[in-house]
C-alpha atoms as a PDB file:
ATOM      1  CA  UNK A   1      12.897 108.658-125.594  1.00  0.00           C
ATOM      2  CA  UNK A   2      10.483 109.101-128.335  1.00  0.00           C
ATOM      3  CA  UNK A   3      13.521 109.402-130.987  1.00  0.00           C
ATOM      4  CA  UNK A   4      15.232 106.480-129.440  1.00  0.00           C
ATOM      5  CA  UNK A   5      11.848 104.287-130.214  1.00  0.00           C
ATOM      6  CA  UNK A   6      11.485 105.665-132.953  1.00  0.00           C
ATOM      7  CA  UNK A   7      14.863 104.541-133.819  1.00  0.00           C
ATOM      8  CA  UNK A   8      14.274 101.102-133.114  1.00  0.00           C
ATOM      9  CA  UNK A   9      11.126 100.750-135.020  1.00  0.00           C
ATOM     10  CA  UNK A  10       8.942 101.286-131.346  1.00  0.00           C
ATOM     11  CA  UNK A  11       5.966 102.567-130.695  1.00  0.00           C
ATOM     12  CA  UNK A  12       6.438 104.932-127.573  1.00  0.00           C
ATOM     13  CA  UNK A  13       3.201 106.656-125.688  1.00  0.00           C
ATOM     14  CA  UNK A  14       2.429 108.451-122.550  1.00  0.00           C
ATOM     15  CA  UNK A  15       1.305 105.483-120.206  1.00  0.00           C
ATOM     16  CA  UNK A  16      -1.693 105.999-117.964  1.00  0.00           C
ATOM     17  CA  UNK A  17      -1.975 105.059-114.670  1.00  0.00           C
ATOM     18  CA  UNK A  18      -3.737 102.023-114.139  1.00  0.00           C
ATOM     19  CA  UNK A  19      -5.758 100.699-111.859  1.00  0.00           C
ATOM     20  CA  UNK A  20      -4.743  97.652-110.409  1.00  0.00           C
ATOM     21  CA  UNK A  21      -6.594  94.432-110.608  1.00  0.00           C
ATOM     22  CA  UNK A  22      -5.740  92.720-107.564  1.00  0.00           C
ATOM     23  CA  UNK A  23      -6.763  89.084-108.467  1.00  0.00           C
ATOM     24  CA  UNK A  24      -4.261  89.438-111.605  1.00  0.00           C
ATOM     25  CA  UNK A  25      -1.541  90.768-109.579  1.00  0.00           C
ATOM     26  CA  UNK A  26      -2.113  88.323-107.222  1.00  0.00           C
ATOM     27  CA  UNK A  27      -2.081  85.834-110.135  1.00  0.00           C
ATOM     28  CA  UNK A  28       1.013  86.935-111.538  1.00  0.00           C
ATOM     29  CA  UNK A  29       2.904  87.390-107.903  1.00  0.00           C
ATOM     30  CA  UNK A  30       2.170  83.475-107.426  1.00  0.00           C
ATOM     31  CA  UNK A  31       3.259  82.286-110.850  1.00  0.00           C
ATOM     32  CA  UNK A  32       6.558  84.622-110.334  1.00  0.00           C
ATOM     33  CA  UNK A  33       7.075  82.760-107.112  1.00  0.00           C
ATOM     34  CA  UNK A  34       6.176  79.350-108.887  1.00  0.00           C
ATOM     35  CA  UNK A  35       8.631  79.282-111.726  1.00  0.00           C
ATOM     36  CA  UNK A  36      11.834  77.801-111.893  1.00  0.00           C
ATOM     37  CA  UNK A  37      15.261  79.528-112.064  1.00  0.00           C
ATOM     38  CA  UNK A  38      16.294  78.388-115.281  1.00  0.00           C
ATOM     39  CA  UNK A  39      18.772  80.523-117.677  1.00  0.00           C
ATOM     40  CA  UNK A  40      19.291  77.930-119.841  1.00  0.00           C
ATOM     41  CA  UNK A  41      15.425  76.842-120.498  1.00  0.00           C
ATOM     42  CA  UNK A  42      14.831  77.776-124.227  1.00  0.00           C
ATOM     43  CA  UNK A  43      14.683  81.058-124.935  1.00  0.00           C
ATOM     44  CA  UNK A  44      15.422  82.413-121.433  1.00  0.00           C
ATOM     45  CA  UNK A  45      19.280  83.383-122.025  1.00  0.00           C
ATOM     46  CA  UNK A  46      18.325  84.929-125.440  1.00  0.00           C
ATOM     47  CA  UNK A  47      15.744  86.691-123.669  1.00  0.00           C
ATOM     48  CA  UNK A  48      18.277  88.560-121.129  1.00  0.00           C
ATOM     49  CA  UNK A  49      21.004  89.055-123.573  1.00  0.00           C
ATOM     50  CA  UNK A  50      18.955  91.220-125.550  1.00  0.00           C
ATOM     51  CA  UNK A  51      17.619  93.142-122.706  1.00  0.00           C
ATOM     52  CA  UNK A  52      21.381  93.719-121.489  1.00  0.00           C
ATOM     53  CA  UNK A  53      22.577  94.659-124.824  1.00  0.00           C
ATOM     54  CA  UNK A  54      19.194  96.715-124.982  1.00  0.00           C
ATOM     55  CA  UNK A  55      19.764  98.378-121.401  1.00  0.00           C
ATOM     56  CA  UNK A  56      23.415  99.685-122.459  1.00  0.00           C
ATOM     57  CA  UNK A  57      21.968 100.992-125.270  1.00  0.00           C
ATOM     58  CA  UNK A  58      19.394 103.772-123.009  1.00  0.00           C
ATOM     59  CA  UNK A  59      22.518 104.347-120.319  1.00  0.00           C
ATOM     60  CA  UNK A  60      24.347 105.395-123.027  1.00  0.00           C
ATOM     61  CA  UNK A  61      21.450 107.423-124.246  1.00  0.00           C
ATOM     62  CA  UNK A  62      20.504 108.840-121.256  1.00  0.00           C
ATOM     63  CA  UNK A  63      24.298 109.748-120.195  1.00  0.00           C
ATOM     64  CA  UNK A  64      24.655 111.243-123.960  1.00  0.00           C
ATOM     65  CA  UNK A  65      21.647 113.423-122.816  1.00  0.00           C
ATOM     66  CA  UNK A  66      23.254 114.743-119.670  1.00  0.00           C
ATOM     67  CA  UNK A  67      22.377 111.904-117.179  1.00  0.00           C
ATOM     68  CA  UNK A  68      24.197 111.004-114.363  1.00  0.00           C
ATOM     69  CA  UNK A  69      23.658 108.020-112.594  1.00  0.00           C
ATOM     70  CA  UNK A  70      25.618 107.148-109.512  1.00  0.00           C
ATOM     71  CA  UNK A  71      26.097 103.548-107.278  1.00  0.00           C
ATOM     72  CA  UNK A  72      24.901 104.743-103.842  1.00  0.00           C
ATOM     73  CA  UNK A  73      27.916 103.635-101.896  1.00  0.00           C
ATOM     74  CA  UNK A  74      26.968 104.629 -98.344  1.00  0.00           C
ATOM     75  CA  UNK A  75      24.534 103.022 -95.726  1.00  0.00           C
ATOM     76  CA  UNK A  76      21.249 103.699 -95.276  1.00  0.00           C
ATOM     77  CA  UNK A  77      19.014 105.500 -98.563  1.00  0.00           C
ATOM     78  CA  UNK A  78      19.933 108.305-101.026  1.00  0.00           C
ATOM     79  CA  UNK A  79      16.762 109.876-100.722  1.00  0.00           C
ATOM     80  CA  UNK A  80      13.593 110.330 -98.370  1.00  0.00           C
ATOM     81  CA  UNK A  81      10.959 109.857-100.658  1.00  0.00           C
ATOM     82  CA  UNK A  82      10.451 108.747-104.094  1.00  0.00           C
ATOM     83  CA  UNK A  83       9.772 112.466-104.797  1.00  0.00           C
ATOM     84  CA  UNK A  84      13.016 113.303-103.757  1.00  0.00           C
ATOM     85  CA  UNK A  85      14.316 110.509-106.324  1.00  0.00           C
ATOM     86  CA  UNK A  86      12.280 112.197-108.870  1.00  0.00           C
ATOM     87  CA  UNK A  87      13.010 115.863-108.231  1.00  0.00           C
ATOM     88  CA  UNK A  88      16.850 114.723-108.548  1.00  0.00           C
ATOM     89  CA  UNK A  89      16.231 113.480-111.912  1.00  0.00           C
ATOM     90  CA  UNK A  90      14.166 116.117-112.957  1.00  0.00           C
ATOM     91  CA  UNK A  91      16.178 119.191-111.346  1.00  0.00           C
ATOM     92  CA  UNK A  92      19.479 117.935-111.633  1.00  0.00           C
ATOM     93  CA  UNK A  93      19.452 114.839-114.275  1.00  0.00           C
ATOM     94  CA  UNK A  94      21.196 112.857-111.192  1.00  0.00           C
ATOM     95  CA  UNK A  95      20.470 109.476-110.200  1.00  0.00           C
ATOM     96  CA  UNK A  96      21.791 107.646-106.970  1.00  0.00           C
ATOM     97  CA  UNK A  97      20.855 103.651-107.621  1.00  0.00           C
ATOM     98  CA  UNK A  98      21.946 100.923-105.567  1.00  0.00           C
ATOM     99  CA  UNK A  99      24.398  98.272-106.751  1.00  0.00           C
ATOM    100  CA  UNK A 100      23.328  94.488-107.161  1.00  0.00           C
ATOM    101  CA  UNK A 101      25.742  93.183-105.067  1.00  0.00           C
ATOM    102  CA  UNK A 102      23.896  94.193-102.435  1.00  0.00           C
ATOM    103  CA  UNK A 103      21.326  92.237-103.444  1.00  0.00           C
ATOM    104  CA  UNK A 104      20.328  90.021-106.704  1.00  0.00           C
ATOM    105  CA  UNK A 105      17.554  87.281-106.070  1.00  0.00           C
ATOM    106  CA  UNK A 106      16.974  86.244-102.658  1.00  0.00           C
ATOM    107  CA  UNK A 107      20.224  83.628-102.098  1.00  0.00           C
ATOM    108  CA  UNK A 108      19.686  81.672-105.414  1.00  0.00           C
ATOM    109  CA  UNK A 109      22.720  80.791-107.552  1.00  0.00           C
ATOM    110  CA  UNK A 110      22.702  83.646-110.231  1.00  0.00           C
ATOM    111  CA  UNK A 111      26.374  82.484-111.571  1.00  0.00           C
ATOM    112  CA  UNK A 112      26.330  82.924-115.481  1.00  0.00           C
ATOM    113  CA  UNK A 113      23.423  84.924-115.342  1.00  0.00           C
ATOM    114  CA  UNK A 114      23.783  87.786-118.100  1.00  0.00           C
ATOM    115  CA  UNK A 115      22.539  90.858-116.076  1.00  0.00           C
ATOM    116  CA  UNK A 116      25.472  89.791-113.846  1.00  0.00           C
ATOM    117  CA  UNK A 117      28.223  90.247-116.407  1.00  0.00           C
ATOM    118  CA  UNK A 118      30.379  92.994-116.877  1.00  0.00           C
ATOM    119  CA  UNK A 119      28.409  96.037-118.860  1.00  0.00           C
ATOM    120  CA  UNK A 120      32.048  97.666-119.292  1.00  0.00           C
ATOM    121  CA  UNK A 121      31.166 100.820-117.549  1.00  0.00           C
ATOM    122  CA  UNK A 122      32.969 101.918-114.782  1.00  0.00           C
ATOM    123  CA  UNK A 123      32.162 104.465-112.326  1.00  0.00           C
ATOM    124  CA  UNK A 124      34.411 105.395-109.676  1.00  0.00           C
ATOM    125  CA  UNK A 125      36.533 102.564-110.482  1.00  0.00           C
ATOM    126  CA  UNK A 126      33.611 100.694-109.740  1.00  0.00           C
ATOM    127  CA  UNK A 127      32.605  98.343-112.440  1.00  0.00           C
ATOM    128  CA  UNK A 128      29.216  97.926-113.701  1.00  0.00           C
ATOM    129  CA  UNK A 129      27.071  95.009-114.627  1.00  0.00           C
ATOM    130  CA  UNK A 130      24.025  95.011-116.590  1.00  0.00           C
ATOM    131  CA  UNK A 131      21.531  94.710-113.691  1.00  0.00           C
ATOM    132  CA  UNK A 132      22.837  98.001-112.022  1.00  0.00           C
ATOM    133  CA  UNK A 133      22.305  99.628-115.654  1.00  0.00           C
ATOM    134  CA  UNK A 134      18.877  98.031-115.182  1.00  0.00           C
ATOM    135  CA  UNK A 135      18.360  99.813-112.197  1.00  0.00           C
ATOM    136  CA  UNK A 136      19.347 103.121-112.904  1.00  0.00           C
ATOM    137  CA  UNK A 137      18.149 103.242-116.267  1.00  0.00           C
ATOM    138  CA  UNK A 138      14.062 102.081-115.377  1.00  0.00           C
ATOM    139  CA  UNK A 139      14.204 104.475-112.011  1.00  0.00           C
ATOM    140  CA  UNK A 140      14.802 107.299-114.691  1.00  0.00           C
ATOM    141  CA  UNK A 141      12.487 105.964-117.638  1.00  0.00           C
ATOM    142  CA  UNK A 142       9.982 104.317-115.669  1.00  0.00           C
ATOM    143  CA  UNK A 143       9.481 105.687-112.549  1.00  0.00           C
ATOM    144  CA  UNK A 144      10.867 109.779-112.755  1.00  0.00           C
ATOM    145  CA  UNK A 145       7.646 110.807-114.701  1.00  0.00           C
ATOM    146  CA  UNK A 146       5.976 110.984-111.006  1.00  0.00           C
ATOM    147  CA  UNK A 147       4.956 106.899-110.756  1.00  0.00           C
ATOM    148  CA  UNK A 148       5.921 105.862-107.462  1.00  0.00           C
ATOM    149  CA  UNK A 149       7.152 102.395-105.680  1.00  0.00           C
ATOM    150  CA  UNK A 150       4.030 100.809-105.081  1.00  0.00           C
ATOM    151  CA  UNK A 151       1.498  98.518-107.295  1.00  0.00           C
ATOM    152  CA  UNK A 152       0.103 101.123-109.383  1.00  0.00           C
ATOM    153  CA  UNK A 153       3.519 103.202-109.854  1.00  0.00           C
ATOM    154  CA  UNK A 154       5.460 100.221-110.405  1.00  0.00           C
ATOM    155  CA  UNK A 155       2.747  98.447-112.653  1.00  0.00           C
ATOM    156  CA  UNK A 156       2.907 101.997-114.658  1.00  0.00           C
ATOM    157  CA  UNK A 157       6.828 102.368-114.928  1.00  0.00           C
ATOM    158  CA  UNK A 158       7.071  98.752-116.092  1.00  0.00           C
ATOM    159  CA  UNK A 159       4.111  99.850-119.105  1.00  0.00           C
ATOM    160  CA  UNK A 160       6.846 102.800-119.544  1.00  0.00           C
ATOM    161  CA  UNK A 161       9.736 101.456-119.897  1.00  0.00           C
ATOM    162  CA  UNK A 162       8.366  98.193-121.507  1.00  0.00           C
ATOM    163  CA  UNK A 163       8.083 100.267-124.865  1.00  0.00           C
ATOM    164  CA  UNK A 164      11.195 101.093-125.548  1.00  0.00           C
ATOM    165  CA  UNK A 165      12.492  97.071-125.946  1.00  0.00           C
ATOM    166  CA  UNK A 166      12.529  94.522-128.039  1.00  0.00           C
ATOM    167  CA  UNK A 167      10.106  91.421-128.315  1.00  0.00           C
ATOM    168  CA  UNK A 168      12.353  89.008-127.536  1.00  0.00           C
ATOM    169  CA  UNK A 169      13.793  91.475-124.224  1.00  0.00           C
ATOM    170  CA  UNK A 170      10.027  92.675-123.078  1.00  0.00           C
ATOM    171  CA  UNK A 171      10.195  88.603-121.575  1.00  0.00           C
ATOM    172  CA  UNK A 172      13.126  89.170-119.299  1.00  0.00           C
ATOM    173  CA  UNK A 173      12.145  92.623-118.449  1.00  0.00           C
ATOM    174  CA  UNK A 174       8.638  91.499-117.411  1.00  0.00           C
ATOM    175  CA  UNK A 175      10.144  89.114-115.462  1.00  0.00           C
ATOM    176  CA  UNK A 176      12.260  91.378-113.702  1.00  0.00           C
ATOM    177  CA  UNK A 177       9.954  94.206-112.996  1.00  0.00           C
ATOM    178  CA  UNK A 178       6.306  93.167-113.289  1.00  0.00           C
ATOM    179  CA  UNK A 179       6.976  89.573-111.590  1.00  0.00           C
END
């Protein structure tokens, strides 16, 4: 990861673990739920069309480094624990992710949204868009190095993975993750 920001003119550390400040998150949480779905405001589209672009980019990476990441396609979850999600990646490079059509937004009208277009990769004869890219690729970068699914996991794989983007792509992906 370190030669892939480097790369791209990025400045990639080890994140620590923060400590959350609740007020903040609470701050953030309610302007998340206060803004308006919008993919056409100014700056918005540009914003998620670089962090698509930007997400193929570190699948292709990470599959050029041995990865492989796979649509969960049955019911229920792939693992027990998010240290059995970890210990797959770590052990075996192997990633189970779920696919965003089973779920994207919470019954808004994503239509022309450009983590919902084709990312032309196909798995299973299953094709791809961006956002299930996005999901495999920040469970591995973000979250594999041991930070978990809760506030101070999540609030450290989004500081992860946050380095290795562009400017104008950190805005989407905060949106999608730290919102």
């Amino acid at each position: 990861l370190k030669k892939y920001a480097d790369g791209k003119k990025l400045i990639y550390k080890d994140t620590k673990y923060p400590k959350i400040d609740e007020t903040r998150a609470m701050a953030i949480a309610d302007d998340y739920d206060a803004m308006e779905n919008n993919i056409d405001a100014p700056g918005v589209r540009e914003a998620y069309g670089a962090m698509a672009v930007e997400v193929k980019e570190q699948w292709d990476l990470l599959t050029s480094l041995g990865y492989k990441m796979e649509p969960w396609l049955e019911d229920g979850q792939p693992y027990k624990s998010s240290t059995d999600m970890v210990n797959d990646v770590l052990e075996n490079k192997h990633l189970y992710f779920f696919l965003t059509e089973e779920g994207f937004g919470e019954g808004e009208d994503a239509s022309g949204h450009p983590l919902l277009e084709n990312s032309g990769v196909a798995i299973e004869g299953k094709e791809l868009v961006y956002n299930d890219l996005f999901r495999a690729v920040h469970d591995i970068i973000g979250h594999s190095r041991g930070n978990q699914f809760g506030p101070r996991g999540e609030e450290t794989a989004w500081r992860e993975h946050l380095q290795l983007f562009s400017d104008i792509a950190k805005k989407a992906v905060t949106t999608e993750t730290r919102g």
